[in-house]
PDB file of N, CA and C in Angstrom:
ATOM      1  N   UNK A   1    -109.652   0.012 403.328  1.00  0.00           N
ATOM      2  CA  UNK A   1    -108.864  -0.737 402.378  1.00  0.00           C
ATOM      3  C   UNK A   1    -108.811  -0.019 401.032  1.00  0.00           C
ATOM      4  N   UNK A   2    -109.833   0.596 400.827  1.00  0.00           N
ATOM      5  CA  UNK A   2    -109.873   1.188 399.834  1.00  0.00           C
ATOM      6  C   UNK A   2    -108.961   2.824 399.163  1.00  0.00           C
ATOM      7  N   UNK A   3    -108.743   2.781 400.681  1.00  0.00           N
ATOM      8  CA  UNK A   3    -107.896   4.345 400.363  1.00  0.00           C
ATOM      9  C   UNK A   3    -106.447   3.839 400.464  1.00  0.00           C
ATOM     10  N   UNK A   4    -106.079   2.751 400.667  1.00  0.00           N
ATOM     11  CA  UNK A   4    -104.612   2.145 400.914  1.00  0.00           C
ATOM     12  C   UNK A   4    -104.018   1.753 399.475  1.00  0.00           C
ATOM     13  N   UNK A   5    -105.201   1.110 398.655  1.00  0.00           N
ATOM     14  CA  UNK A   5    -105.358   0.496 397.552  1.00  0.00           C
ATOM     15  C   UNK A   5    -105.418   2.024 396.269  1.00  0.00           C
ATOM     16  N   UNK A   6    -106.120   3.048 396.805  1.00  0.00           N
ATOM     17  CA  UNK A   6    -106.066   4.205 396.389  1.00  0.00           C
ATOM     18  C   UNK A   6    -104.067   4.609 396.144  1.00  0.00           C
ATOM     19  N   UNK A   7    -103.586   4.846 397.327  1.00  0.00           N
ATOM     20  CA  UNK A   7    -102.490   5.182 397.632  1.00  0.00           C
ATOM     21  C   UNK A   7    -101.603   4.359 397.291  1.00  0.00           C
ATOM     22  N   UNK A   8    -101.400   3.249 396.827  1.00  0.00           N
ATOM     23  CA  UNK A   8    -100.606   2.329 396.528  1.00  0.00           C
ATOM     24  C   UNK A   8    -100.940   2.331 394.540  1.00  0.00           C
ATOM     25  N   UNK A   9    -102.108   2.442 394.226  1.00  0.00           N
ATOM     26  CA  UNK A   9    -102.560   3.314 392.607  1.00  0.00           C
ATOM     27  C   UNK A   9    -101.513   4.199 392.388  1.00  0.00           C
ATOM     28  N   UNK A  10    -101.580   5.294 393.169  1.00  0.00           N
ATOM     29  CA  UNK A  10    -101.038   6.740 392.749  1.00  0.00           C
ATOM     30  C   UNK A  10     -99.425   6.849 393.039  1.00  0.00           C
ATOM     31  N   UNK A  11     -99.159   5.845 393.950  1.00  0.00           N
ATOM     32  CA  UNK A  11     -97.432   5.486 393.874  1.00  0.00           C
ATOM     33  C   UNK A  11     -97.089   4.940 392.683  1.00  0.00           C
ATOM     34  N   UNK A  12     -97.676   3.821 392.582  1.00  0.00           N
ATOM     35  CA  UNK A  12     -97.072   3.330 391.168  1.00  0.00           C
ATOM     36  C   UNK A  12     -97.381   4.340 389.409  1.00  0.00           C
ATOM     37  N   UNK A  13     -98.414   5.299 389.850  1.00  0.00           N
ATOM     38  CA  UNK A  13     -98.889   5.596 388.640  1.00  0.00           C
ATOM     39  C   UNK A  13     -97.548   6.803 388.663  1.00  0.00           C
ATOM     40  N   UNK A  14     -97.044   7.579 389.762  1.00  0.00           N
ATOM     41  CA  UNK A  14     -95.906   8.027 390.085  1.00  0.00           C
ATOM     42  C   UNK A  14     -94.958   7.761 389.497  1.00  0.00           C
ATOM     43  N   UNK A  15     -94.506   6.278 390.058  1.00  0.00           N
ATOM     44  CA  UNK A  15     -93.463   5.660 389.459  1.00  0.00           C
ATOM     45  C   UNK A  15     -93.271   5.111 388.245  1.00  0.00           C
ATOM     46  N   UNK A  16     -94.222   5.271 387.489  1.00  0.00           N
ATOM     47  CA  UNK A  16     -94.580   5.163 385.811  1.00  0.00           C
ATOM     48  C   UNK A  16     -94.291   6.188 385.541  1.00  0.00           C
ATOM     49  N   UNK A  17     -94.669   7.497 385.498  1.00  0.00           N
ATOM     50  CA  UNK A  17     -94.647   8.338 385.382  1.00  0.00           C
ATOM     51  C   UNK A  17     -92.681   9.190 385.438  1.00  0.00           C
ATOM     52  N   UNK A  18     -92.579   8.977 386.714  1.00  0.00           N
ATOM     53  CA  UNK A  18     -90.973   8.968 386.404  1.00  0.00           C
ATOM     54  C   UNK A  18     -90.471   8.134 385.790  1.00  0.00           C
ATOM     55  N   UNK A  19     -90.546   6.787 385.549  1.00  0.00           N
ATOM     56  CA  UNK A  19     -89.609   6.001 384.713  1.00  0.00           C
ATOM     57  C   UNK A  19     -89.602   6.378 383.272  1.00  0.00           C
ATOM     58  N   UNK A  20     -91.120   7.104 382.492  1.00  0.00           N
ATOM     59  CA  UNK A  20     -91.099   7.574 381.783  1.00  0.00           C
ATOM     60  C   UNK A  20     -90.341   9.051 380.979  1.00  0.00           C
ATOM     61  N   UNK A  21     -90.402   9.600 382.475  1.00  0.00           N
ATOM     62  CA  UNK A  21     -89.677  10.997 382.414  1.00  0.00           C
ATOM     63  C   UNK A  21     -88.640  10.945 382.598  1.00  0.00           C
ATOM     64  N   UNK A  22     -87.805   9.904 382.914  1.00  0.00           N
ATOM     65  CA  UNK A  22     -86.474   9.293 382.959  1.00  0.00           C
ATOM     66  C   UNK A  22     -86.186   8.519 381.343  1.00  0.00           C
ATOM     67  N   UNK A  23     -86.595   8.011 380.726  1.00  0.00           N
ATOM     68  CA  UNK A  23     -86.565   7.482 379.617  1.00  0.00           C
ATOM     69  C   UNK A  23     -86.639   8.692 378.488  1.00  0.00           C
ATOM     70  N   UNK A  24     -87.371   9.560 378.257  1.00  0.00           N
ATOM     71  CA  UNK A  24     -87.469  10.688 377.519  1.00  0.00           C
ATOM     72  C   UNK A  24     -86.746  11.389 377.792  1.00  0.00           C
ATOM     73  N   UNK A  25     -85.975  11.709 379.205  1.00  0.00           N
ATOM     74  CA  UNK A  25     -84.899  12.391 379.598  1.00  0.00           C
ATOM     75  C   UNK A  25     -83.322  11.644 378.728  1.00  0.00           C
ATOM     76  N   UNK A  26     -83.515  10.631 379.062  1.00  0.00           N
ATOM     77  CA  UNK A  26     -82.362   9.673 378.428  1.00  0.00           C
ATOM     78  C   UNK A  26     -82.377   9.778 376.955  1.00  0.00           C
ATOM     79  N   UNK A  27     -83.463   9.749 376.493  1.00  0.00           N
ATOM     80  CA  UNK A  27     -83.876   9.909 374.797  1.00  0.00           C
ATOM     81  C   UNK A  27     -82.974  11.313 374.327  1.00  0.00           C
ATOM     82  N   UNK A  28     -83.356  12.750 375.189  1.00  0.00           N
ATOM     83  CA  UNK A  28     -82.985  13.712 374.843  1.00  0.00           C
ATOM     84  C   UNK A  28     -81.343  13.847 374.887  1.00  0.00           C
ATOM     85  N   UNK A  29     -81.037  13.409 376.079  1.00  0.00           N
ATOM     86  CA  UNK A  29     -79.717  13.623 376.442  1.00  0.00           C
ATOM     87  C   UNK A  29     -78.622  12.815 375.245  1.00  0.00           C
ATOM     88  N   UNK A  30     -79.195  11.820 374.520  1.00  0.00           N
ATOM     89  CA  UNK A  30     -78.504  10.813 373.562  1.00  0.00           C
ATOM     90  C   UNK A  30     -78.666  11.664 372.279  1.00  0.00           C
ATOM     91  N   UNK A  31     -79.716  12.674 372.073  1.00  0.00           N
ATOM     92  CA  UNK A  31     -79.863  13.346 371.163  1.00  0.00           C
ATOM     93  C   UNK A  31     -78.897  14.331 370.687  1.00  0.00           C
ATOM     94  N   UNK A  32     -78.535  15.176 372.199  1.00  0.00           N
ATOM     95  CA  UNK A  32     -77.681  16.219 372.632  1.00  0.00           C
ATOM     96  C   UNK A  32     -76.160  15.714 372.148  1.00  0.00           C
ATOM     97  N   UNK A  33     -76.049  14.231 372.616  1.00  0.00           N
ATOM     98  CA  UNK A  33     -74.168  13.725 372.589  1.00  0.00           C
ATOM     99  C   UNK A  33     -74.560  13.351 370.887  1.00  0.00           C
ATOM    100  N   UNK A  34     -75.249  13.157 370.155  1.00  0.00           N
ATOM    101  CA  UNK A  34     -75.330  12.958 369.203  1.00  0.00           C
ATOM    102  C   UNK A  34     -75.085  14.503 368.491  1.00  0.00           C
ATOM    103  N   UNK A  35     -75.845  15.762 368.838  1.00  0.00           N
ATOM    104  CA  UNK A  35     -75.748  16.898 368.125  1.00  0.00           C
ATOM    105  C   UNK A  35     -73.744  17.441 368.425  1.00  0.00           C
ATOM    106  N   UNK A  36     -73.568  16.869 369.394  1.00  0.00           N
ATOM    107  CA  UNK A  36     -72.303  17.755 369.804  1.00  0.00           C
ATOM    108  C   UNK A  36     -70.889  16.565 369.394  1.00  0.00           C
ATOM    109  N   UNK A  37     -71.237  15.298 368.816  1.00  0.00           N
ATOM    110  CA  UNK A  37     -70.282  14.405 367.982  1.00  0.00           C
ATOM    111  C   UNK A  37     -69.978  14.893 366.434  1.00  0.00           C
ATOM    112  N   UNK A  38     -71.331  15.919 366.026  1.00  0.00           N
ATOM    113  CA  UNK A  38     -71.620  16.412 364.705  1.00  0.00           C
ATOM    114  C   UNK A  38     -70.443  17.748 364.741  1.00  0.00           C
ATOM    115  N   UNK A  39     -70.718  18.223 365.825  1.00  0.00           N
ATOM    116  CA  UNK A  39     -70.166  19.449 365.626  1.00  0.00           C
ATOM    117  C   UNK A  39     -68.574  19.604 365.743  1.00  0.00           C
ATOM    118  N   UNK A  40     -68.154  18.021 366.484  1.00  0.00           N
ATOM    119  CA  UNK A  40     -67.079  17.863 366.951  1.00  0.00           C
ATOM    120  C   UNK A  40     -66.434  17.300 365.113  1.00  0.00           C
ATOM    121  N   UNK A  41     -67.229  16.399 364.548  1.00  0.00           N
ATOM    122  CA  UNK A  41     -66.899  16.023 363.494  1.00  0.00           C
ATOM    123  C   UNK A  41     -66.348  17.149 362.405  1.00  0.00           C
ATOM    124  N   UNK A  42     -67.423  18.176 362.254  1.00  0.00           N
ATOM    125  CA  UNK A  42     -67.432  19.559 361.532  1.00  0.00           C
ATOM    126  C   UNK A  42     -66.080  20.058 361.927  1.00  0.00           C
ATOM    127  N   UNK A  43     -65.899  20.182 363.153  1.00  0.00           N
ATOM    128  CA  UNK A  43     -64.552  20.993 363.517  1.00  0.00           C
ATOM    129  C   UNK A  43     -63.382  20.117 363.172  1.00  0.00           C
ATOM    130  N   UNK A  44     -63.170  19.126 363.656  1.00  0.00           N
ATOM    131  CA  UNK A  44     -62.032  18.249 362.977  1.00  0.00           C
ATOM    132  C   UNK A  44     -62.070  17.869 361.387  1.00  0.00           C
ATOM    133  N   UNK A  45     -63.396  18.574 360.873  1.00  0.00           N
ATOM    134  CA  UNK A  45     -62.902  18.611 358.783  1.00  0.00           C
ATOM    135  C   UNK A  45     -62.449  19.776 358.623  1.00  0.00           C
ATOM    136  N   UNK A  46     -62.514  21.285 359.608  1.00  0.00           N
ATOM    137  CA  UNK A  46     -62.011  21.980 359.312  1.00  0.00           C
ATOM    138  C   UNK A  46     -60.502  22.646 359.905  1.00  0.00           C
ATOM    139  N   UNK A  47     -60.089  21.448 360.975  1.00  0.00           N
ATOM    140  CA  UNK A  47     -58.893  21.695 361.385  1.00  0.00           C
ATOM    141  C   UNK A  47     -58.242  20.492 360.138  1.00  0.00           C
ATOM    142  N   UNK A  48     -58.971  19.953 359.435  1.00  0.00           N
ATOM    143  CA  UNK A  48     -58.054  19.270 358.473  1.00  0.00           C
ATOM    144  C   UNK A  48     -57.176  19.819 357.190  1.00  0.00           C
ATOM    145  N   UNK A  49     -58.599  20.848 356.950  1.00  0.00           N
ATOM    146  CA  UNK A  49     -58.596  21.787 356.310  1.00  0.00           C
ATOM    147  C   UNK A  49     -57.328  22.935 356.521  1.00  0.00           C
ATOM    148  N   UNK A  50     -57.382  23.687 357.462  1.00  0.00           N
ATOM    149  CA  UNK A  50     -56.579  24.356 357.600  1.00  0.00           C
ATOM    150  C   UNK A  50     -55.185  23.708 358.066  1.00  0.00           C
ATOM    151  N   UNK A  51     -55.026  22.579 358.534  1.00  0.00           N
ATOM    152  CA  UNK A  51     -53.816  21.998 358.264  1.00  0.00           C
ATOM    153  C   UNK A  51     -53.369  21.893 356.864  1.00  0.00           C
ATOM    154  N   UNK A  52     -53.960  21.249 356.842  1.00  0.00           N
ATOM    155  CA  UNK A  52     -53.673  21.467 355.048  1.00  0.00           C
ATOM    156  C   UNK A  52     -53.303  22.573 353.974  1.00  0.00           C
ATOM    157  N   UNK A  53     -53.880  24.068 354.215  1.00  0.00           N
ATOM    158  CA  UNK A  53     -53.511  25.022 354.082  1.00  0.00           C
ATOM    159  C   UNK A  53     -52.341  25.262 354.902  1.00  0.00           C
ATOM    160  N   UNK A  54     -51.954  25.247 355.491  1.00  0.00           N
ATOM    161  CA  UNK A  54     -50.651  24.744 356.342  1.00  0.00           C
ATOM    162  C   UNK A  54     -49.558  24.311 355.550  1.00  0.00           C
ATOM    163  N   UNK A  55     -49.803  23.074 355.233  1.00  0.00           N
ATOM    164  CA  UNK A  55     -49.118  22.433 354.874  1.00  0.00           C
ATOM    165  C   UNK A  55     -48.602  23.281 353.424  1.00  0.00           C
ATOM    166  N   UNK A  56     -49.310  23.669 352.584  1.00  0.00           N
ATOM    167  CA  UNK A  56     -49.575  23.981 351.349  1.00  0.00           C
ATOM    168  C   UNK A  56     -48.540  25.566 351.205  1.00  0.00           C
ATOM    169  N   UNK A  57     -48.262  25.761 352.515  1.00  0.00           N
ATOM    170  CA  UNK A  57     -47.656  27.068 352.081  1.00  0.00           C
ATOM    171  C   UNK A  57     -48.437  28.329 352.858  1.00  0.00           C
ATOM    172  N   UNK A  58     -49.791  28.071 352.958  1.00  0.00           N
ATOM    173  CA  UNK A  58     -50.751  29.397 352.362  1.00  0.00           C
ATOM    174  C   UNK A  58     -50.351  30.006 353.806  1.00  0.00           C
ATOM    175  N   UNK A  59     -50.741  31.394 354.017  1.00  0.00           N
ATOM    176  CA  UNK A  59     -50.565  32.476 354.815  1.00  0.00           C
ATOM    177  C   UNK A  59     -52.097  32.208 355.785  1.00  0.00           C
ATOM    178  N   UNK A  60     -51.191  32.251 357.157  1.00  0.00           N
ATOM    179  CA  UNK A  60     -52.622  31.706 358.112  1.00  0.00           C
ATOM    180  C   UNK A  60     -51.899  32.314 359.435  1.00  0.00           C
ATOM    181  N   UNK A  61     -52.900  33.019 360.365  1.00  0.00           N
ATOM    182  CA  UNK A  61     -52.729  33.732 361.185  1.00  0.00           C
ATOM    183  C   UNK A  61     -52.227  33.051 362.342  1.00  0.00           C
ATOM    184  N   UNK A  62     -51.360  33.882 363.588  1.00  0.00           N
ATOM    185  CA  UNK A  62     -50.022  33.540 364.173  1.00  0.00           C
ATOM    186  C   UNK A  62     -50.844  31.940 365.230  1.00  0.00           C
ATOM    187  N   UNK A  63     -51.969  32.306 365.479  1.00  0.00           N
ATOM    188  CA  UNK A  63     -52.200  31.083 366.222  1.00  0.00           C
ATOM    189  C   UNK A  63     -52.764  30.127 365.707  1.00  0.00           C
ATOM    190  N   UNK A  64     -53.140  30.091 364.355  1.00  0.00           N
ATOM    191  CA  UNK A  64     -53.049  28.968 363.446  1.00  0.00           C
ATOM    192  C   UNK A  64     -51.768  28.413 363.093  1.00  0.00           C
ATOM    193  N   UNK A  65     -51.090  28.844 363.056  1.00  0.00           N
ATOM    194  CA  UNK A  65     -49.309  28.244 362.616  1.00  0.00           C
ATOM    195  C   UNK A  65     -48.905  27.636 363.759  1.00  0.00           C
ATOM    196  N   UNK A  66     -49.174  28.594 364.663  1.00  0.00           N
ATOM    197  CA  UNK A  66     -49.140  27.366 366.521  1.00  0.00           C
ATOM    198  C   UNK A  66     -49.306  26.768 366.738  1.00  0.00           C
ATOM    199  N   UNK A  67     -50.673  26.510 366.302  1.00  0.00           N
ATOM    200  CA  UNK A  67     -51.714  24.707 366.597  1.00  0.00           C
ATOM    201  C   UNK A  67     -51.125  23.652 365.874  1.00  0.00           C
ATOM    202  N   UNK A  68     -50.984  24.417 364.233  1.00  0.00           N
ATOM    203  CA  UNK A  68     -50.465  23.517 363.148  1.00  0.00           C
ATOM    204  C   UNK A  68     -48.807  22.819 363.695  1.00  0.00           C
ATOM    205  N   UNK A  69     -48.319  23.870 364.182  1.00  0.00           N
ATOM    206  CA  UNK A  69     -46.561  23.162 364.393  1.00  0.00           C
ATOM    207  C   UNK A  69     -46.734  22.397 366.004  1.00  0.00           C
ATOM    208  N   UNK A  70     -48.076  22.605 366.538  1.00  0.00           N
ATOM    209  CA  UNK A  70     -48.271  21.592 367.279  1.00  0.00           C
ATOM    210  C   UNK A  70     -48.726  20.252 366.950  1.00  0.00           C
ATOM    211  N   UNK A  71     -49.222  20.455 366.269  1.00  0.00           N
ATOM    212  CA  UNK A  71     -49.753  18.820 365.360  1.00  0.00           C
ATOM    213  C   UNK A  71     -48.379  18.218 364.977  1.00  0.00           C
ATOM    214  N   UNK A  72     -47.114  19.045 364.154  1.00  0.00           N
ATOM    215  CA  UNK A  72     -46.452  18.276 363.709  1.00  0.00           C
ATOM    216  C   UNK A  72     -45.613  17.969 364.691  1.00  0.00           C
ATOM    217  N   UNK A  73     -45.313  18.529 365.827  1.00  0.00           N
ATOM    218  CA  UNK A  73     -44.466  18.053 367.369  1.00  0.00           C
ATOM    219  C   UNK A  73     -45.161  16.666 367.093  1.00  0.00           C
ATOM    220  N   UNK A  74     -46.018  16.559 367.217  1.00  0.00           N
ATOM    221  CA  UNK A  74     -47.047  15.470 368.136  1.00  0.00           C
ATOM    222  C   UNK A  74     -46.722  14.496 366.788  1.00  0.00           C
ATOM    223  N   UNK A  75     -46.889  14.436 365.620  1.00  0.00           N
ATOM    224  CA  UNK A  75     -46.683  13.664 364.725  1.00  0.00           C
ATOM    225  C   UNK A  75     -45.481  13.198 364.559  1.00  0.00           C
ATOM    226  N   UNK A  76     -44.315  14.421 365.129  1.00  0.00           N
ATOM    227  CA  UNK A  76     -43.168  13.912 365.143  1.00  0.00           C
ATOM    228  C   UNK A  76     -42.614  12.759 366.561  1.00  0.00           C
ATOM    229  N   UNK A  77     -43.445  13.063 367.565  1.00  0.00           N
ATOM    230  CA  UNK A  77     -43.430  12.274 368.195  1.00  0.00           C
ATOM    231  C   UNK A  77     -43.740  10.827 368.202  1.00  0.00           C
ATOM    232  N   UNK A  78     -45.124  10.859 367.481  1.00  0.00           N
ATOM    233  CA  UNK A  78     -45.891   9.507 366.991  1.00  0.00           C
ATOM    234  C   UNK A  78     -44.589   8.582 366.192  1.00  0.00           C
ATOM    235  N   UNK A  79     -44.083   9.097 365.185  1.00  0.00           N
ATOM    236  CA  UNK A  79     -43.287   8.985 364.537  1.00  0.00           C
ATOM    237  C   UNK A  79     -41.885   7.735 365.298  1.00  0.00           C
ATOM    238  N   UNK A  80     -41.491   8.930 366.242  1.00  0.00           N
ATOM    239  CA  UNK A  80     -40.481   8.235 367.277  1.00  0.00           C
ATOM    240  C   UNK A  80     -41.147   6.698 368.229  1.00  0.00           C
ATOM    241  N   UNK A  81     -42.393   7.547 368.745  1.00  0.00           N
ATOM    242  CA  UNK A  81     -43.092   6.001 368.906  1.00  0.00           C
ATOM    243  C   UNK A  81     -42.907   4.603 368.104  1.00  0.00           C
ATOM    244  N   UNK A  82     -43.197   5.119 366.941  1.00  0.00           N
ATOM    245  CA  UNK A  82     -43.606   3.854 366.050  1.00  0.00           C
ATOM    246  C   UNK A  82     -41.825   3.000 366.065  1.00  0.00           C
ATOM    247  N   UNK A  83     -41.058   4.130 365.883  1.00  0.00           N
ATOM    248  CA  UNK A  83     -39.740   3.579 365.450  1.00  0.00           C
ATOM    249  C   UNK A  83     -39.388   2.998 366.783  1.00  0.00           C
ATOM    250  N   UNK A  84     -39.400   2.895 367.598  1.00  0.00           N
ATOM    251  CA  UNK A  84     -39.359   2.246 369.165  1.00  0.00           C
ATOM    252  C   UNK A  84     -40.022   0.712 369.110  1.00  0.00           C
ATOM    253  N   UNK A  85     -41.014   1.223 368.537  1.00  0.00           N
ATOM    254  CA  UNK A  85     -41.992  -0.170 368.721  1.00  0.00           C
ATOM    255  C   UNK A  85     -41.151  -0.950 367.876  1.00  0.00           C
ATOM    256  N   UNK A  86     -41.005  -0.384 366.536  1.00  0.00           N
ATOM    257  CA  UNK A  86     -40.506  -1.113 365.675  1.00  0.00           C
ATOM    258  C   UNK A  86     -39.138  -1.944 365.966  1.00  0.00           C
ATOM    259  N   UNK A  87     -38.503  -1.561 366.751  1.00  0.00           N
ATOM    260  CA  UNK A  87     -36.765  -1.636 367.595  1.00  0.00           C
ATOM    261  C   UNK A  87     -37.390  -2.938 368.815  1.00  0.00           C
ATOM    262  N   UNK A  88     -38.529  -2.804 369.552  1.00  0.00           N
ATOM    263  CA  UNK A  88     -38.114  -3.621 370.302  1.00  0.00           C
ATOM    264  C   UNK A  88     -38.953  -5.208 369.731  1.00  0.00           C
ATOM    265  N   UNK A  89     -39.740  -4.874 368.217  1.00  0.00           N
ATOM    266  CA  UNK A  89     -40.215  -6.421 367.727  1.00  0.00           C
ATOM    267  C   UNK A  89     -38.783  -6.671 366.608  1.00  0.00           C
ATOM    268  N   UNK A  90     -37.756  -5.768 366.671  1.00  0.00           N
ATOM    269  CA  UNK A  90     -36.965  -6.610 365.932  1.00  0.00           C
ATOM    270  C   UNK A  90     -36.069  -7.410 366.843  1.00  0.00           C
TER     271      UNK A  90
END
């Protein structure tokens, strides 16, 4: 009885053991989507940025002017959206 009671110890001390290493795993991984929301943030102040230089006139290399006159497609689109919406609540 005693070695059953042994073995039924060392399962659960197991299964502590992973739930823990599952929890610290989860800890890290929330850490990670947290470091890479930062970086995502950083990059969208500096595509704001260089839109903006964009906008401004300034001289910006051929696949920066690409992205940028892709933003304004897409804005010009938004644009048409809104006026749609606006057409079918009048």
């Amino acid at each position: 009885m005693a070695g059953f009671m042994d073995k039924v110890g060392n399962m659960a001390k197991k299964a502590a053991d992973k739930t823990g290493d599952m929890v610290e795993i989860g800890m890290i991984h929330t850490k990670i989507m947290s470091q890479k929301q930062s970086i995502s943030s950083v990059k969208e102040k500096i595509g704001g940025l260089l839109f903006e230089k964009y906008q401004q006139g300034e001289e910006l290399s051929t696949d920066l002017v690409q992205l940028c006159q892709q933003i304004e497609e897409i804005e010009n689109e938004i644009d048409t959206l809104q006026k749609e919406i606006q057409e079918i609540k009048e």
